[in-house]
Protein backbone atom coordinates (compact mmCIF):
# COMPACT_ATOMS: atom_id res chain seq x y z
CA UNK A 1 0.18 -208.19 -116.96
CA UNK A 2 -0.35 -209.38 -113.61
CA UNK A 3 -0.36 -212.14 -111.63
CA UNK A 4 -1.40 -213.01 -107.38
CA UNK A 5 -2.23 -216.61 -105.36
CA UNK A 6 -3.72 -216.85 -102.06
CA UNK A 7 -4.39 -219.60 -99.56
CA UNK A 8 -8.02 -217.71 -99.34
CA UNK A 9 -9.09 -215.62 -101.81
CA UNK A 10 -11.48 -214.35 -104.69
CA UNK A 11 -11.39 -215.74 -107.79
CA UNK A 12 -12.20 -213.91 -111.11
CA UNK A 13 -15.73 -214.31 -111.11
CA UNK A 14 -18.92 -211.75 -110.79
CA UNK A 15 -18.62 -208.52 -109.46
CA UNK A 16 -16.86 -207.20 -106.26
CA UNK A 17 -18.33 -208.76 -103.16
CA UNK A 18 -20.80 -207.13 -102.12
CA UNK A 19 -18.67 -205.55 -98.82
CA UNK A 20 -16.18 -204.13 -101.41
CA UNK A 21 -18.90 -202.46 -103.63
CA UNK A 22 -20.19 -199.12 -102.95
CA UNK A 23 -23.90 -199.38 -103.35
CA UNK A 24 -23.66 -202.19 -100.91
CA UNK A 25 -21.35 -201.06 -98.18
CA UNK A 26 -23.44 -199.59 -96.13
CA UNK A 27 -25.81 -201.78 -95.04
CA UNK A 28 -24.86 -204.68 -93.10
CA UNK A 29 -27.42 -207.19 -94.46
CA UNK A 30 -25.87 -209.37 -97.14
CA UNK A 31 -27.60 -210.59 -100.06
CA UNK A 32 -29.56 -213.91 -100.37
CA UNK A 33 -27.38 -214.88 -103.53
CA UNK A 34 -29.17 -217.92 -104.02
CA UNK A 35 -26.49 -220.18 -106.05
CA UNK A 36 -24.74 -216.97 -106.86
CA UNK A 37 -20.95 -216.36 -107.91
CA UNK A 38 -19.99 -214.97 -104.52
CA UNK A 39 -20.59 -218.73 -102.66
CA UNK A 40 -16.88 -218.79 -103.96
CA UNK A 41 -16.08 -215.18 -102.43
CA UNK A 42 -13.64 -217.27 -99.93
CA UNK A 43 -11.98 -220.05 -102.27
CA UNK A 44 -8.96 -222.05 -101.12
CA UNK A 45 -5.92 -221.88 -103.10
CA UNK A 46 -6.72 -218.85 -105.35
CA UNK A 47 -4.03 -218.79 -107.90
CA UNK A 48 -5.30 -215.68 -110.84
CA UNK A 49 -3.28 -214.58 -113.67
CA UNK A 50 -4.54 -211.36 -115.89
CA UNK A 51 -4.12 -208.90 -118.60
CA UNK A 52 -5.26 -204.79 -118.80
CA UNK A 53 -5.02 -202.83 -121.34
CA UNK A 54 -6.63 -199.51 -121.71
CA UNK A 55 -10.23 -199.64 -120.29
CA UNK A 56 -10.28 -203.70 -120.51
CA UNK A 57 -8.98 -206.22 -118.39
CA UNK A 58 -9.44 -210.48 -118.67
CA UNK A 59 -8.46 -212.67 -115.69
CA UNK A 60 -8.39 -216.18 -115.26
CA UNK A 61 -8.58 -218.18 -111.95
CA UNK A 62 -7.74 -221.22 -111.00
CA UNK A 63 -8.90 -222.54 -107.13
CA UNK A 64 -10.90 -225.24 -104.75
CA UNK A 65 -14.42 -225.39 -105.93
CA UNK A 66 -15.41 -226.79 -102.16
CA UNK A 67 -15.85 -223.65 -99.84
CA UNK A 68 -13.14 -223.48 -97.47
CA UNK A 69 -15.62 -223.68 -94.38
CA UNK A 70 -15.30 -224.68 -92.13
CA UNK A 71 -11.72 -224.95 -91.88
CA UNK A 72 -10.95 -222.03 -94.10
CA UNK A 73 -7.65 -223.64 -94.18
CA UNK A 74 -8.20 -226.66 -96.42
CA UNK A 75 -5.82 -228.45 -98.63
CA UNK A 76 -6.09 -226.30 -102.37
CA UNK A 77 -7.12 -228.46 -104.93
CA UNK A 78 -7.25 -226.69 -107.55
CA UNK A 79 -9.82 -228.21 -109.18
CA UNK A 80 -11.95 -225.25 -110.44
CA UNK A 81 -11.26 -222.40 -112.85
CA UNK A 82 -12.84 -219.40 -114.54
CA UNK A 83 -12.68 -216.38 -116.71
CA UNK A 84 -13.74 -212.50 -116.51
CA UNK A 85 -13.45 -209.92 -118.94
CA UNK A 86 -14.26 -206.28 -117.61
CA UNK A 87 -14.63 -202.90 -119.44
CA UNK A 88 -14.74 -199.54 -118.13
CA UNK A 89 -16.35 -197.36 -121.40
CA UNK A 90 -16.99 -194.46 -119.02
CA UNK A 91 -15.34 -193.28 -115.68
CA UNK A 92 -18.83 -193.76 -114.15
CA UNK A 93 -19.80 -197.50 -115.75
CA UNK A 94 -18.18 -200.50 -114.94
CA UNK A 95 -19.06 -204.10 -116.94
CA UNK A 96 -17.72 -207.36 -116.46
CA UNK A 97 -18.96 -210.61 -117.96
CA UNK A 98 -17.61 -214.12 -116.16
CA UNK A 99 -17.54 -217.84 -116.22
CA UNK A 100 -16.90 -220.70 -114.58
CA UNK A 101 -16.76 -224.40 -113.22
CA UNK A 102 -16.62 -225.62 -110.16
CA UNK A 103 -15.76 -229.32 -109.05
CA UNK A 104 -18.05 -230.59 -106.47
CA UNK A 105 -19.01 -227.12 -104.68
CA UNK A 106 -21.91 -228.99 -102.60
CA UNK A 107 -21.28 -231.64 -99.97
CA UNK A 108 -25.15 -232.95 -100.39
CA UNK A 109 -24.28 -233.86 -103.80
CA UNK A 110 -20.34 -234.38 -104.51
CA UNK A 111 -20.56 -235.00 -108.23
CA UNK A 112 -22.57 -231.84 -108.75
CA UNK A 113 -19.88 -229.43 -111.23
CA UNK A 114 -21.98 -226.59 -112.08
CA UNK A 115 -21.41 -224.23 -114.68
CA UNK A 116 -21.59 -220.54 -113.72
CA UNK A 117 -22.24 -217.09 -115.97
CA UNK A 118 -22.26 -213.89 -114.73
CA UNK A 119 -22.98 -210.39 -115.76
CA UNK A 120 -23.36 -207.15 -113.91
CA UNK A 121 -22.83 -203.48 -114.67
CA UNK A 122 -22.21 -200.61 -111.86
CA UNK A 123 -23.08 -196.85 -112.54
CA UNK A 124 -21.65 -194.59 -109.71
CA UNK A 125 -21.80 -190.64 -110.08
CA UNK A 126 -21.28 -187.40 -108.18
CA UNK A 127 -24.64 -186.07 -106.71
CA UNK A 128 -23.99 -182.57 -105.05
CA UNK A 129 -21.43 -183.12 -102.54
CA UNK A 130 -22.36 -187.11 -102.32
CA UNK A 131 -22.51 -190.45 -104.75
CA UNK A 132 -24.87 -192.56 -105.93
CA UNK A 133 -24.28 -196.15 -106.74
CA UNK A 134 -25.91 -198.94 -108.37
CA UNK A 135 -25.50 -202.35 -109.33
CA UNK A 136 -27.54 -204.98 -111.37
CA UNK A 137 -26.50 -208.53 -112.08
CA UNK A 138 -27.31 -211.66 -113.57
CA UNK A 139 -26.25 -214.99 -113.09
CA UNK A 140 -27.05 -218.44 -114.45
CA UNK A 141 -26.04 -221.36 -112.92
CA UNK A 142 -26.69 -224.96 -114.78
CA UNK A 143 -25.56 -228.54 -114.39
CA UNK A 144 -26.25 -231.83 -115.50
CA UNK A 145 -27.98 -232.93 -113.02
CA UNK A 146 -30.48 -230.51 -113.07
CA UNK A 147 -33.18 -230.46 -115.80
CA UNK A 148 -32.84 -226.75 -116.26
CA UNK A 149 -30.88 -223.91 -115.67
CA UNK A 150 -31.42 -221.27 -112.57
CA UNK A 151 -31.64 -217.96 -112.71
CA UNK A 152 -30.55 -215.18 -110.48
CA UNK A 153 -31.65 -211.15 -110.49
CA UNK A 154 -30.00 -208.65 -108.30
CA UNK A 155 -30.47 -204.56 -108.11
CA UNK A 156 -28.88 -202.63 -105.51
CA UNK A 157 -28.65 -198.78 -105.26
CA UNK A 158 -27.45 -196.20 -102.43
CA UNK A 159 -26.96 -193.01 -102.41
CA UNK A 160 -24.84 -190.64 -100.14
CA UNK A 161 -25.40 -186.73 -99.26
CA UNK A 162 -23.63 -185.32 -95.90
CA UNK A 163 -23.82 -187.84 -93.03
CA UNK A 164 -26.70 -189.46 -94.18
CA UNK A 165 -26.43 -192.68 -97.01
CA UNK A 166 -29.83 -194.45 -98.20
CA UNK A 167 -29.88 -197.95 -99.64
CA UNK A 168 -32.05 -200.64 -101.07
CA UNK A 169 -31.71 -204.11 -102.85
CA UNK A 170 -34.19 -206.52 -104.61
CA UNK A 171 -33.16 -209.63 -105.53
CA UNK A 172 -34.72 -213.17 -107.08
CA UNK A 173 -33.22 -216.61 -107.10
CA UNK A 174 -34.32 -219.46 -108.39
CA UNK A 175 -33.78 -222.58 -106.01
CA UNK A 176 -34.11 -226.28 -106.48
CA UNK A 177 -33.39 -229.41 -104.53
CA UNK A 178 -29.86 -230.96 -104.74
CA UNK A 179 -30.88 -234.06 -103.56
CA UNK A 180 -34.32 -234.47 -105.37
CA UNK A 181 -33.41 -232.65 -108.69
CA UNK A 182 -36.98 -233.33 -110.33
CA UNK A 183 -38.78 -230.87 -107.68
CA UNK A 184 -40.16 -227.98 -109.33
CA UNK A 185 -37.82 -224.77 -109.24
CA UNK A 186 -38.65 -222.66 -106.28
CA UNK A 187 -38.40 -218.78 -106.77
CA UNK A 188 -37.42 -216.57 -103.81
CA UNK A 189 -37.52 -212.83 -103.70
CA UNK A 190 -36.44 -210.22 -100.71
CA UNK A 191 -36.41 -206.62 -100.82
CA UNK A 192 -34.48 -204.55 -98.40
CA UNK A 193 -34.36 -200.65 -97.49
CA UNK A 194 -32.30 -198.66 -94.83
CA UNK A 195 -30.50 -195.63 -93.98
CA UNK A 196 -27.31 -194.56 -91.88
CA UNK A 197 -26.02 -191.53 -89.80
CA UNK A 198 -22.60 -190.80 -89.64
CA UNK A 199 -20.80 -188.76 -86.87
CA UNK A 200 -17.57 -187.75 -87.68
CA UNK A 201 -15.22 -189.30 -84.74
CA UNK A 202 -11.76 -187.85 -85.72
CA UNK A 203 -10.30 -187.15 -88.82
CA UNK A 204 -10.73 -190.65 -90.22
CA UNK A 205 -13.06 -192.16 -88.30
CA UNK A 206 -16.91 -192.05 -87.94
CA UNK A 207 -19.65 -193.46 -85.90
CA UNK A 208 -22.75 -194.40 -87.31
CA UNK A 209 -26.32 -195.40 -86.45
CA UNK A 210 -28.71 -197.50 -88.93
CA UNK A 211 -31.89 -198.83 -89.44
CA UNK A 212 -33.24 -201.23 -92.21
CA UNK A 213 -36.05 -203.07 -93.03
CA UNK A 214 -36.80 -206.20 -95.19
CA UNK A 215 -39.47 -208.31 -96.32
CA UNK A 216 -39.27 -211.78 -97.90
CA UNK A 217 -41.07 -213.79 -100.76
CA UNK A 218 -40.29 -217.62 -100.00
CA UNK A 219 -41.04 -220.31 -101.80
CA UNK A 220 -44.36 -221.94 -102.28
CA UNK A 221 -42.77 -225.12 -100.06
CA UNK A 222 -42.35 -222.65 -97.56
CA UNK A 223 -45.40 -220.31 -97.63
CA UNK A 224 -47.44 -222.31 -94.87
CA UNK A 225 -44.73 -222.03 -92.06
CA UNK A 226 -43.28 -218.35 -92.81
CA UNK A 227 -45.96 -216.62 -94.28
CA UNK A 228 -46.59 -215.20 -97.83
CA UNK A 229 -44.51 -212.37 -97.10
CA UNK A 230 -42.25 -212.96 -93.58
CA UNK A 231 -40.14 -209.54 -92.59
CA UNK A 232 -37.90 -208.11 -90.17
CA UNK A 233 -36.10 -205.47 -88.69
CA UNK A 234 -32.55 -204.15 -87.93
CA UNK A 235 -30.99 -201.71 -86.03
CA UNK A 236 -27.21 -201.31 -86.19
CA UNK A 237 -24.45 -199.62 -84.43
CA UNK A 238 -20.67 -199.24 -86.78
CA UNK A 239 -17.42 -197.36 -86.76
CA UNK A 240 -15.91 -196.36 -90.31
CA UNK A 241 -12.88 -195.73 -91.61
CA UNK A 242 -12.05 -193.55 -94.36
């Protein structure tokens, strides 16, 4: 059994953020996550309390269901909660299933308490002297206030050999007005790819240089000023640990 609290923390709910999870730490574009799990990534007044056994562990969270931005500091309510159960069947798979409500996450509309579900799975394996990891999720968020649920899709992959690591992500959301609930859901998509080189610093240390490139499907609302498919461009400079 365990137990932790935090003034800021992560609550049990969805997978790892995507900075903790290794087909995602590499590239320094974060997902779109449109009403995802991880807008409570940073929750005030984390208080978690869990149980592991074997290959299974279930958690249960209670925290402030208004993001702690932007004074990260915020009085904890404590108004929220939610539940995960993961499973490990194989050293290489990794499942977790999750829900949750949250009291008044949105400041456009305060007596908004959505219900989340999550549900992911992440495969990661030797490949010659690298990895290769991938994730896939699915969430659900519903309310009501809103005539019907939304639905998110995520895929992300990367893969590592020598000083070189690949990666990719896809995503859909579904989006819909807070304010004006009866406006048709608006589906967005993005799709990202990019690639790193590592130079090995000192013993634990690395430089690397990265490039990535994404392209956007926005919403019909939004087709007129960004274009049917608006894109763009990154070059990055890091320094790794590890």
């Amino acid at each position: 059994m365990f137990a932790y609290a935090a003034v800021v923390g992560q609550p049990a709910l969805g997978p790892p953020v995507f900075f903790d999870r290794l087909s995602a730490g590499d590239s320094p574009l974060a997902p779109i996550y449109v009403q995802r799990p991880e807008a409570a990534e940073a929750a005030a007044g984390v208080v978690t309390g869990g149980w592991a056994h074997g290959d299974w562990k279930l958690e249960g969270s209670g925290f402030t269901g208004r993001p702690p931005l932007p004074n990260r500091l915020m009085s904890p309510d404590m108004d929220s909660w939610s539940a995960r159960l993961s499973v490990n069947p194989t050293s290489r798979l990794a499942l977790q299933a999750s829900y949750a409500v949250l009291h008044s996450p949105s400041s456009l509309m305060p007596a908004l308490n959505p219900s989340i579900l999550s549900a992911s799975a992440i495969y990661t394996r030797p490949v010659g002297a690298g990895w290769w990891s991938t994730t896939a999720s699915y969430v659900k968020l519903s309310a009501v206030q809103l005539p019907s649920p939304l639905n998110n899709w995520m895929l992300e992959s990367a893969v590592s050999q020598g000083p070189w690591t690949g990666f990719a992500r896809a995503e859909q959301g579904e989006l819909r007005s807070l304010t004006s609930p009866r406006v048709p859901i608006q589906t967005v998509r993005k799709l990202a790819v990019g690639a790193v080189h590592d130079w090995a610093l000192r013993e634990h240390l690395k430089f690397g240089v990265g490039a990535l490139y994404a392209v956007g499907g926005p919403p019909a609302a939004l087709k007129t000023p960004y274009g049917s498919s608006p894109s763009g461009a990154m070059v990055f400079l890091r320094l790794k640990l590890g």
